[in-house]
Structures are given as C-alpha cells and as structure tokens.
Protein backbone atom coordinates (compact mmCIF):
# COMPACT_ATOMS: atom_id res chain seq x y z
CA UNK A 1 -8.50 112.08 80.79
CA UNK A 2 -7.03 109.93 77.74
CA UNK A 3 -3.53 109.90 79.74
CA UNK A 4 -5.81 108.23 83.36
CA UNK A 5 -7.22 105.77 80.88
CA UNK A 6 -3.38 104.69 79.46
CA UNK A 7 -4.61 105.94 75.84
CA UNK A 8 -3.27 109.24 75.70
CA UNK A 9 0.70 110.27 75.37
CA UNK A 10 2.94 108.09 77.05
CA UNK A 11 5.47 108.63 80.20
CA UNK A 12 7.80 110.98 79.11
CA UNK A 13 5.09 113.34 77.70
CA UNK A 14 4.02 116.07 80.08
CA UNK A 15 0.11 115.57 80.79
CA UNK A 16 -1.74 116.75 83.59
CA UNK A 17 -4.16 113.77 83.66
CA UNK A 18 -0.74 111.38 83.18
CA UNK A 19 0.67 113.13 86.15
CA UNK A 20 -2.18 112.49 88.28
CA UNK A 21 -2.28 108.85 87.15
CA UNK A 22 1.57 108.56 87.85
CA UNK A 23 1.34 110.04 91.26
CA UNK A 24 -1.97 108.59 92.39
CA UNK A 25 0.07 105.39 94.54
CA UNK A 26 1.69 108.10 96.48
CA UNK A 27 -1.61 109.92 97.05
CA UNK A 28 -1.10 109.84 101.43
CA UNK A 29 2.84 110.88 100.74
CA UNK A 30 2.69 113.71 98.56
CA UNK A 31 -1.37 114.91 97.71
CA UNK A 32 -0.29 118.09 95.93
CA UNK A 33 1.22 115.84 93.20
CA UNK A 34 -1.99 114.87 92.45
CA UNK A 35 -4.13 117.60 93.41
CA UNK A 36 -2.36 119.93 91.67
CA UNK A 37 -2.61 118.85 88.50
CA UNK A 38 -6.48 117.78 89.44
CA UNK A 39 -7.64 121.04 90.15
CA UNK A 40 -5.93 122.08 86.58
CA UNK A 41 -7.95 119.79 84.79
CA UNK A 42 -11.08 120.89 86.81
CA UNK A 43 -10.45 124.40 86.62
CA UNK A 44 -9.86 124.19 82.61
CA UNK A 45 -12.96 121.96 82.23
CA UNK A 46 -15.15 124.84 84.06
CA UNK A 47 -13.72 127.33 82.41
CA UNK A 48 -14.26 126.10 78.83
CA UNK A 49 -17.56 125.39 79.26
CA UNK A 50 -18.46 128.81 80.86
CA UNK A 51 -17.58 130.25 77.92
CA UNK A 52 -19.08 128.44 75.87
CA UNK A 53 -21.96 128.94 77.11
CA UNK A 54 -21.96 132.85 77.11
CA UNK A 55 -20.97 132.38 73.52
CA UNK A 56 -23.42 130.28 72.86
CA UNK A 57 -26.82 131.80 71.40
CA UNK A 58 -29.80 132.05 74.13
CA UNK A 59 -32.44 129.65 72.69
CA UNK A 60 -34.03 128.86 75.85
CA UNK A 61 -35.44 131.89 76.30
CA UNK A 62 -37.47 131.96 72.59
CA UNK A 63 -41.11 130.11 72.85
CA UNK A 64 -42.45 129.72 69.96
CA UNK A 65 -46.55 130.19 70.52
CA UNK A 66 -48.85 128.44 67.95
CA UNK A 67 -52.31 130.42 67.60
C-alpha cells in the first residue's frame, strides 16, 4: 500500500503494491500485471488476519452477569 501511495521503496525495489502502481496505465493491455500482484496483496491481507483471529483469545463469547 505505501509503494501505491509513492511512500514506500522506490522503482527498482520489488513491491507488489509498486508493481501494481507501475502497471496500472497499461491496465486494458496487460491486466495480469496488475491483477496478479493485486490478488497477492489481497490474498496476504486475508490470510493474516484469519489467523489472527483464531489466535486471538475468544472474548466475545464471556458475559459478565451482575446480580
């Protein structure tokens, strides 16, 4: 995300969200250049927060009853 915003690692770094910023002019020539690299962002977003929730302790589930 840093790299689509211009405030992550410059051009010659390799970064998916740079790539997708780089190729997103040439969307209608080539989409897998930036769908690709879209869907890898995606993916690693969804996964990281799955599991963070399953790690995560299960405090929704406790009520705490006042008598």
């Amino acid at each position: 995300m840093a790299g689509f915003l211009q405030i992550g690692p410059q051009p010659p770094a390799a970064d998916w969200a740079l790539m997708v910023r780089e190729n997103a002019s040439g969307i209608l020539l080539n989409p897998w250049a930036v769908l690709a690299p879209s869907a890898a962002i995606a993916l690693l977003a969804v996964t990281v927060n799955l599991v963070t929730l399953s790690l995560a302790p299960d405090t929704a589930t406790k009520a705490v009853t006042r008598s």
